[in-house]
C-alpha atoms as a PDB file:
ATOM      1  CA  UNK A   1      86.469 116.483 100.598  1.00  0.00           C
ATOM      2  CA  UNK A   2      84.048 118.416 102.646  1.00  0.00           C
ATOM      3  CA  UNK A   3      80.811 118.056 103.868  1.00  0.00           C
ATOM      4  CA  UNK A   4      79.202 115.623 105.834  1.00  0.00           C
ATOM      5  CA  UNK A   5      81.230 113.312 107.974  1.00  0.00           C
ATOM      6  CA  UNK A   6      79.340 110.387 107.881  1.00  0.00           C
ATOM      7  CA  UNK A   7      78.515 110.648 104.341  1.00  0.00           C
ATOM      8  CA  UNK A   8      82.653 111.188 103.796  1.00  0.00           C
ATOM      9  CA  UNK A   9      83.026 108.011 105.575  1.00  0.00           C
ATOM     10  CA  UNK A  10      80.723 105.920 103.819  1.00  0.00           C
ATOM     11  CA  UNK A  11      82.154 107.172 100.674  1.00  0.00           C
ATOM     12  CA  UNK A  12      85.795 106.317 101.412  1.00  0.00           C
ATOM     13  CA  UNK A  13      84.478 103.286 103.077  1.00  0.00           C
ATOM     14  CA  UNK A  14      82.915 102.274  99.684  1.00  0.00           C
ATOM     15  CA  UNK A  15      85.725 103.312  97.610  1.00  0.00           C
ATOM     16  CA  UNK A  16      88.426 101.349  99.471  1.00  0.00           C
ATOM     17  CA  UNK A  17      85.928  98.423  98.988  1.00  0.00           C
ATOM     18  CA  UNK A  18      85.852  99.007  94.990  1.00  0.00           C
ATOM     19  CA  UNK A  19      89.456  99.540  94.739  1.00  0.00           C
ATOM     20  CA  UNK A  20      90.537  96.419  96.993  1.00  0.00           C
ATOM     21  CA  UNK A  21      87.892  94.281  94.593  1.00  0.00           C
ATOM     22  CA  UNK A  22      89.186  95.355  91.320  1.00  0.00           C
ATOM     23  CA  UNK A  23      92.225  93.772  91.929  1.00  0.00           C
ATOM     24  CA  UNK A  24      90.675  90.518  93.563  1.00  0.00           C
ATOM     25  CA  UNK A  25      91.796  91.090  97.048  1.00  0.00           C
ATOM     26  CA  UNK A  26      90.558  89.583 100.138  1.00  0.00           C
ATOM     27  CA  UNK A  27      90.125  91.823 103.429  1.00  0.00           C
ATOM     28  CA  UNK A  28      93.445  89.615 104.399  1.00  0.00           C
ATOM     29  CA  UNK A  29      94.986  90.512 101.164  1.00  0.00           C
ATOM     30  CA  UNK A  30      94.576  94.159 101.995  1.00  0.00           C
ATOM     31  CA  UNK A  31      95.604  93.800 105.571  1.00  0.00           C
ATOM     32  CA  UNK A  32      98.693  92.210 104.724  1.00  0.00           C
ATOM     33  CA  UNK A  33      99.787  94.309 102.340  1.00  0.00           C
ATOM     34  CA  UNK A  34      98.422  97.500 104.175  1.00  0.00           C
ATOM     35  CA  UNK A  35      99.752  96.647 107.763  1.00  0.00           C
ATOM     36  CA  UNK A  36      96.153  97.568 108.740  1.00  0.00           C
ATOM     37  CA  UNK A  37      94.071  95.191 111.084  1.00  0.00           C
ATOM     38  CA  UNK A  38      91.337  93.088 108.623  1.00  0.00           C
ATOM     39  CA  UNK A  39      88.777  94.195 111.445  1.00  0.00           C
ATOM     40  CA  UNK A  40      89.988  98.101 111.290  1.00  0.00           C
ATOM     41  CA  UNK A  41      89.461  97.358 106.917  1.00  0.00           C
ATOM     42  CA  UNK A  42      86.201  95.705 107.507  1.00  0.00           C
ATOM     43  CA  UNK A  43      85.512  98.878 110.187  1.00  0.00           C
ATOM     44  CA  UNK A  44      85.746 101.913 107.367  1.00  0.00           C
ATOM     45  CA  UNK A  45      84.347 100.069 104.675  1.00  0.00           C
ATOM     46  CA  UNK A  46      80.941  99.882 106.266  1.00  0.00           C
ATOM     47  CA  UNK A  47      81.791 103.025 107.597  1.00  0.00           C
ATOM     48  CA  UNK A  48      81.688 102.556 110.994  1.00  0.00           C
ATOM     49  CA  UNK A  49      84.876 104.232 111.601  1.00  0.00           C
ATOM     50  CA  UNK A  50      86.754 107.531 110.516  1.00  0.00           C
ATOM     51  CA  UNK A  51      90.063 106.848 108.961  1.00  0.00           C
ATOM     52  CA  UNK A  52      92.801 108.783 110.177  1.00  0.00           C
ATOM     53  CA  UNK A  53      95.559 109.892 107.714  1.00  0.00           C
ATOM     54  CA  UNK A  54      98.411 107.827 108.751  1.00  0.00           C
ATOM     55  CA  UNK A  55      95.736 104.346 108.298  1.00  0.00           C
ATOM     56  CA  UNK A  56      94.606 106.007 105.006  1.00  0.00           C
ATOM     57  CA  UNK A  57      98.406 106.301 104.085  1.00  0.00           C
ATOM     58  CA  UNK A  58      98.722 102.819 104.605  1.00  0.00           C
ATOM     59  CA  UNK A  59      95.606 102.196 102.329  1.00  0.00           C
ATOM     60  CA  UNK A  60      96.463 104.322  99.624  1.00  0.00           C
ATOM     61  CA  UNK A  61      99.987 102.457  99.903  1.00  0.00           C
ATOM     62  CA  UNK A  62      98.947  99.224  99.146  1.00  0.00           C
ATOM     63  CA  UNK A  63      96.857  99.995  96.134  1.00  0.00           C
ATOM     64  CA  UNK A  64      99.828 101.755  94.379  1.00  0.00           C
ATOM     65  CA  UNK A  65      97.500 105.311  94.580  1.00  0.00           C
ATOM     66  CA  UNK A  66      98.618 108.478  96.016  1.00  0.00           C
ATOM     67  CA  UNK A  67      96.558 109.745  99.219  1.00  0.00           C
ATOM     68  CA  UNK A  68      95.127 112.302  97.373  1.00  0.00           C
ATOM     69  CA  UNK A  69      93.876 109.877  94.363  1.00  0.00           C
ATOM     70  CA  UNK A  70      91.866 107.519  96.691  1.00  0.00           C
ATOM     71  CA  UNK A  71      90.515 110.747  98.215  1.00  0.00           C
ATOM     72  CA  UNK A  72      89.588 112.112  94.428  1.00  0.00           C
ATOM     73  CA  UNK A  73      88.230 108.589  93.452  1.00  0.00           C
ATOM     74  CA  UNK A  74      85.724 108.676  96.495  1.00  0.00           C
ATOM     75  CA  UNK A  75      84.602 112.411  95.522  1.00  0.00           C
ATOM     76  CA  UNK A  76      84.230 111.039  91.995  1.00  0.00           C
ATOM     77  CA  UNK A  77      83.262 114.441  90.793  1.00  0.00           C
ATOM     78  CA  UNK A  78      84.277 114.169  86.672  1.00  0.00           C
ATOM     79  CA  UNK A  79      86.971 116.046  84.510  1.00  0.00           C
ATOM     80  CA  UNK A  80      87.232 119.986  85.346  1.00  0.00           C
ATOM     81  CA  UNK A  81      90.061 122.309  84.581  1.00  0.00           C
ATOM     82  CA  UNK A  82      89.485 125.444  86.525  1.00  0.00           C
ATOM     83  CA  UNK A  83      88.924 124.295  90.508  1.00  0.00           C
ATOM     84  CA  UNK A  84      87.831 127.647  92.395  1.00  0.00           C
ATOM     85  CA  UNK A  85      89.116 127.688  96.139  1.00  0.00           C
ATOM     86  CA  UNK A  86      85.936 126.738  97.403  1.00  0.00           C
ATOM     87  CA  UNK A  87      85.310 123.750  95.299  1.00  0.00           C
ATOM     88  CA  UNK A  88      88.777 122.286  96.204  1.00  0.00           C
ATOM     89  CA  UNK A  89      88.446 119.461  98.476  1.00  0.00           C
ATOM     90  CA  UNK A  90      89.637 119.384 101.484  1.00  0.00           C
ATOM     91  CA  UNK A  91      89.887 116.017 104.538  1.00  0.00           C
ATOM     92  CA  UNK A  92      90.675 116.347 108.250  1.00  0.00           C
ATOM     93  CA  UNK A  93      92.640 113.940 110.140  1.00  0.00           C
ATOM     94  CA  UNK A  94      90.089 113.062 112.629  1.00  0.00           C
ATOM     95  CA  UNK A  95      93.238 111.832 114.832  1.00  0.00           C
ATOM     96  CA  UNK A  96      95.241 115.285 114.725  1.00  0.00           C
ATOM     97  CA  UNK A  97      93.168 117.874 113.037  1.00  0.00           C
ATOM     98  CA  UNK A  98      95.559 117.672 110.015  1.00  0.00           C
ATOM     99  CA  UNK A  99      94.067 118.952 107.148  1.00  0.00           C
ATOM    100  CA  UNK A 100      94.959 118.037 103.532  1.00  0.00           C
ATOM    101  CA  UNK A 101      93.576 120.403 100.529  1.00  0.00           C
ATOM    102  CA  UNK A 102      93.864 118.871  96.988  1.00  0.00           C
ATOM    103  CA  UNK A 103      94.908 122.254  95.326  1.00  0.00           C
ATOM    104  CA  UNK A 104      95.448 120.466  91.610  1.00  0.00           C
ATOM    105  CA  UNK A 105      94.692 118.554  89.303  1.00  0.00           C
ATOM    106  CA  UNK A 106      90.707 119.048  89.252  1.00  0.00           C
ATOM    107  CA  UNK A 107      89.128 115.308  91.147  1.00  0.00           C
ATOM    108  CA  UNK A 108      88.869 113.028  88.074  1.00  0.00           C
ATOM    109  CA  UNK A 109      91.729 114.339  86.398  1.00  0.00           C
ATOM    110  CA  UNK A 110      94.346 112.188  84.711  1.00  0.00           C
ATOM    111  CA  UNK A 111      97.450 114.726  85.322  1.00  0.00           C
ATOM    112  CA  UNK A 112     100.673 112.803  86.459  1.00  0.00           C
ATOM    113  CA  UNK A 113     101.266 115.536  89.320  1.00  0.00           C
ATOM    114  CA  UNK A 114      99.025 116.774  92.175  1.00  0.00           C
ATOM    115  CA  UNK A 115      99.559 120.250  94.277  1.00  0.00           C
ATOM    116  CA  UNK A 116      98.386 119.449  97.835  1.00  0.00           C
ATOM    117  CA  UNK A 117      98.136 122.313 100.584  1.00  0.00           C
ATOM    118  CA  UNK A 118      98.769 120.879 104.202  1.00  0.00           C
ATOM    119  CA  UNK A 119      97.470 122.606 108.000  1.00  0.00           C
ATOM    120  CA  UNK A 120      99.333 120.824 110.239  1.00  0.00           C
ATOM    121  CA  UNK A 121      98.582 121.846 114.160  1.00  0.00           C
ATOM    122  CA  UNK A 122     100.909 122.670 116.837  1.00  0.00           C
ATOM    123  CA  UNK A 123     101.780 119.732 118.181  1.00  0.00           C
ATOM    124  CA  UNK A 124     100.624 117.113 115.597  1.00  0.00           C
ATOM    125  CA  UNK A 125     102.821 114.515 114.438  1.00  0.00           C
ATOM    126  CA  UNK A 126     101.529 112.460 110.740  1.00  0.00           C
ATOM    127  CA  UNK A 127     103.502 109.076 110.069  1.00  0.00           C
ATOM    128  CA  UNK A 128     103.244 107.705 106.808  1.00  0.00           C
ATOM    129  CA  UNK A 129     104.494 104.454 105.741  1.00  0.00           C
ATOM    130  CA  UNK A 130     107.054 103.633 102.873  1.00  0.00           C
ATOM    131  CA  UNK A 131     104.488 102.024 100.480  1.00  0.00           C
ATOM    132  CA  UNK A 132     102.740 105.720 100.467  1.00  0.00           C
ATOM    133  CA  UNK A 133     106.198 107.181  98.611  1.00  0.00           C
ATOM    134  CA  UNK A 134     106.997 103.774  96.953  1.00  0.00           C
ATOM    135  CA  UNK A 135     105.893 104.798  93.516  1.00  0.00           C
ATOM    136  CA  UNK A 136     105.703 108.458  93.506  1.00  0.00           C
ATOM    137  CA  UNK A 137     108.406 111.588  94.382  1.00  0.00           C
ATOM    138  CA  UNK A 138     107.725 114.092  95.988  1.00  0.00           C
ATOM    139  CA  UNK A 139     108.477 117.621  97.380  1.00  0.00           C
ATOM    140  CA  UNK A 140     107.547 119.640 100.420  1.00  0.00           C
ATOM    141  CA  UNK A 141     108.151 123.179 100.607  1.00  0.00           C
ATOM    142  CA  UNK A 142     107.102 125.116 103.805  1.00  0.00           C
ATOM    143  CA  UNK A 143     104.773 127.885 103.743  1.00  0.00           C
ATOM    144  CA  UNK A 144     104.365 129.016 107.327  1.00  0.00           C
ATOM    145  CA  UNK A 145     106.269 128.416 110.568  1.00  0.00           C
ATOM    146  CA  UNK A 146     108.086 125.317 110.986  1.00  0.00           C
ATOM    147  CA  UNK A 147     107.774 121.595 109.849  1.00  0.00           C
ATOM    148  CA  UNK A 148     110.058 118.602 111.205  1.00  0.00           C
ATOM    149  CA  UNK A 149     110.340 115.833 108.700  1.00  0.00           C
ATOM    150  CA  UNK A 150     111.466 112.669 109.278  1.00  0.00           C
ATOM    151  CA  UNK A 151     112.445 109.753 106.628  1.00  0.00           C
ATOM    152  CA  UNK A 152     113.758 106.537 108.195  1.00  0.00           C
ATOM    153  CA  UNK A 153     116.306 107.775 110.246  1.00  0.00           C
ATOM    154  CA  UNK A 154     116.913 111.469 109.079  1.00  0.00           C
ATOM    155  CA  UNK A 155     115.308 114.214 110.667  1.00  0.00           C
ATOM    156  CA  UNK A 156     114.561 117.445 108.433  1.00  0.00           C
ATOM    157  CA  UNK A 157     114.265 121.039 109.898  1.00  0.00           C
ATOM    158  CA  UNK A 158     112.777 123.026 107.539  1.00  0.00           C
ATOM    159  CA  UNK A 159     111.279 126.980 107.450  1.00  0.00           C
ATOM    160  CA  UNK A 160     109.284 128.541 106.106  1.00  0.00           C
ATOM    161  CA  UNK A 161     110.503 128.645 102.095  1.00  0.00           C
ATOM    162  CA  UNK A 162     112.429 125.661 102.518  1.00  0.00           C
ATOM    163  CA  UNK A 163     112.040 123.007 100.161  1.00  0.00           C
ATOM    164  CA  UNK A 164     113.199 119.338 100.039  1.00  0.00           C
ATOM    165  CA  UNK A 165     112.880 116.672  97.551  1.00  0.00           C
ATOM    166  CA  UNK A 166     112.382 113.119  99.555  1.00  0.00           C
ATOM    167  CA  UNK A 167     115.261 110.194  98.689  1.00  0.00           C
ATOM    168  CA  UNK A 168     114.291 107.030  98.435  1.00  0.00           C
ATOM    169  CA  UNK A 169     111.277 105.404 100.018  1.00  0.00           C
ATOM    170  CA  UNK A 170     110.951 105.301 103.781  1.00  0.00           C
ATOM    171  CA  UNK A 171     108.753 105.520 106.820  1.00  0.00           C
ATOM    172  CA  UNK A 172     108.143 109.283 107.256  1.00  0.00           C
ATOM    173  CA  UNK A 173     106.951 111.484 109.778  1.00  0.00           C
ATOM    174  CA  UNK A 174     105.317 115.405 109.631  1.00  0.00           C
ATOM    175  CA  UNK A 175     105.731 117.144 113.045  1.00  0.00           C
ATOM    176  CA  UNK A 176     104.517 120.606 113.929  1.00  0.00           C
ATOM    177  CA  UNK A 177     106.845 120.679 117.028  1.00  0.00           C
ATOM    178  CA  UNK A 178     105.889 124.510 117.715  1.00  0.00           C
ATOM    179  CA  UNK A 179     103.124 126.275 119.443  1.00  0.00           C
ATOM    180  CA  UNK A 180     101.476 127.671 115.889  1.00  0.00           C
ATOM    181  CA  UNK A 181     100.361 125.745 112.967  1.00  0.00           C
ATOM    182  CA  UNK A 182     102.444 124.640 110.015  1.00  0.00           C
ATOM    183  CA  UNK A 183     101.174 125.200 106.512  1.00  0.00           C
ATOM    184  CA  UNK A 184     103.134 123.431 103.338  1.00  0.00           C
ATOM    185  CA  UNK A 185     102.797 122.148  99.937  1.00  0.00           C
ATOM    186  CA  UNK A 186     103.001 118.886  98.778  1.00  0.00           C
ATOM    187  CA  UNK A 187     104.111 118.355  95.163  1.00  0.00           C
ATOM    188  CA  UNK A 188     103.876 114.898  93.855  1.00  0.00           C
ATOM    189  CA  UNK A 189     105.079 113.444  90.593  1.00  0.00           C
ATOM    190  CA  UNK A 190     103.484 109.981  89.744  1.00  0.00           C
ATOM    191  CA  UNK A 191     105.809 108.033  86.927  1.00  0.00           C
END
């Protein structure tokens, strides 16, 4: 998603609203399920607040989508097959400058698997709750410089052209701990 960030946030403030409706939830229902503060919910839905990843992670989480398909549902931009560089959207972290690039499918697209491209800063650590890998697998593979991955209580070096396949759902962590960012792919398989 680029562009404007207010009009980002009021679109991913409106989306979150439509998908937490659909299924008949309260702002408590959300919060409870999300972990996420009913006043911190109430916040990005009139978008009075920028999400950051980890909080949208949570989000994302609790409605059973991938991060990438509540991002796509907010751009709303139809079926497409070919997505030029410049037309794929891309979302910064307004917490860490993380940015997340939905390489494929095209937004709208009902393909079981997505191809996200990650820029990770030096220094930036991204936590992301189980929920977020609950109903999905995934695999990161390292493009440039170093990533530290965490799931629950194993820690992950990887280089780049290392790959790993995540085990079973946990609470997981991306770390740049070096002085040059980290780029990576993100390959997720939806059942």
């Amino acid at each position: 998603m680029t562009g404007n960030g207010d009009e980002l946030d009021a679109r991913l403030g409106a989306r979150i609203r439509v998908e937490r409706e659909a299924r008949g939830w309260s702002l408590t229902d959300l919060s409870d399920r999300a972990g996420v503060s009913r006043a911190m919910i109430n916040k990005i839905e009139r978008a009075e607040s920028s999400p950051t990843a980890s909080l949208l992670g949570r989000l994302s989480g609790a409605f059973g989508l991938t991060l990438s398909a509540l991002l796509a549902r907010a751009e709303d931009d139809g079926r497409r097959r070919l997505l030029r560089a410049g037309e794929q959207r891309s979302w910064r972290d307004p917490a860490t400058g993380y940015v997340r690039r939905l390489v494929a499918p095209p937004p709208g697209s009902d393909m079981p698997l997505e191809l996200v491209h990650i820029d990770l800063p030096a220094g930036a650590r991204v936590p992301f709750p189980a929920s977020a890998y609950a109903f999905t697998r995934h695999i990161i593979h390292v493009l440039t410089n170093e990533l530290t991955f965490t799931e629950g209580d194993i820690e992950h070096h990887l280089a780049a052209g290392d790959s790993l396949e995540l085990g079973p759902p946990a609470d997981c962590v991306f770390e740049n701990r070096g002085d040059r960012p980290c780029t990576y792919l993100v390959l997720i398989l939806q059942p």
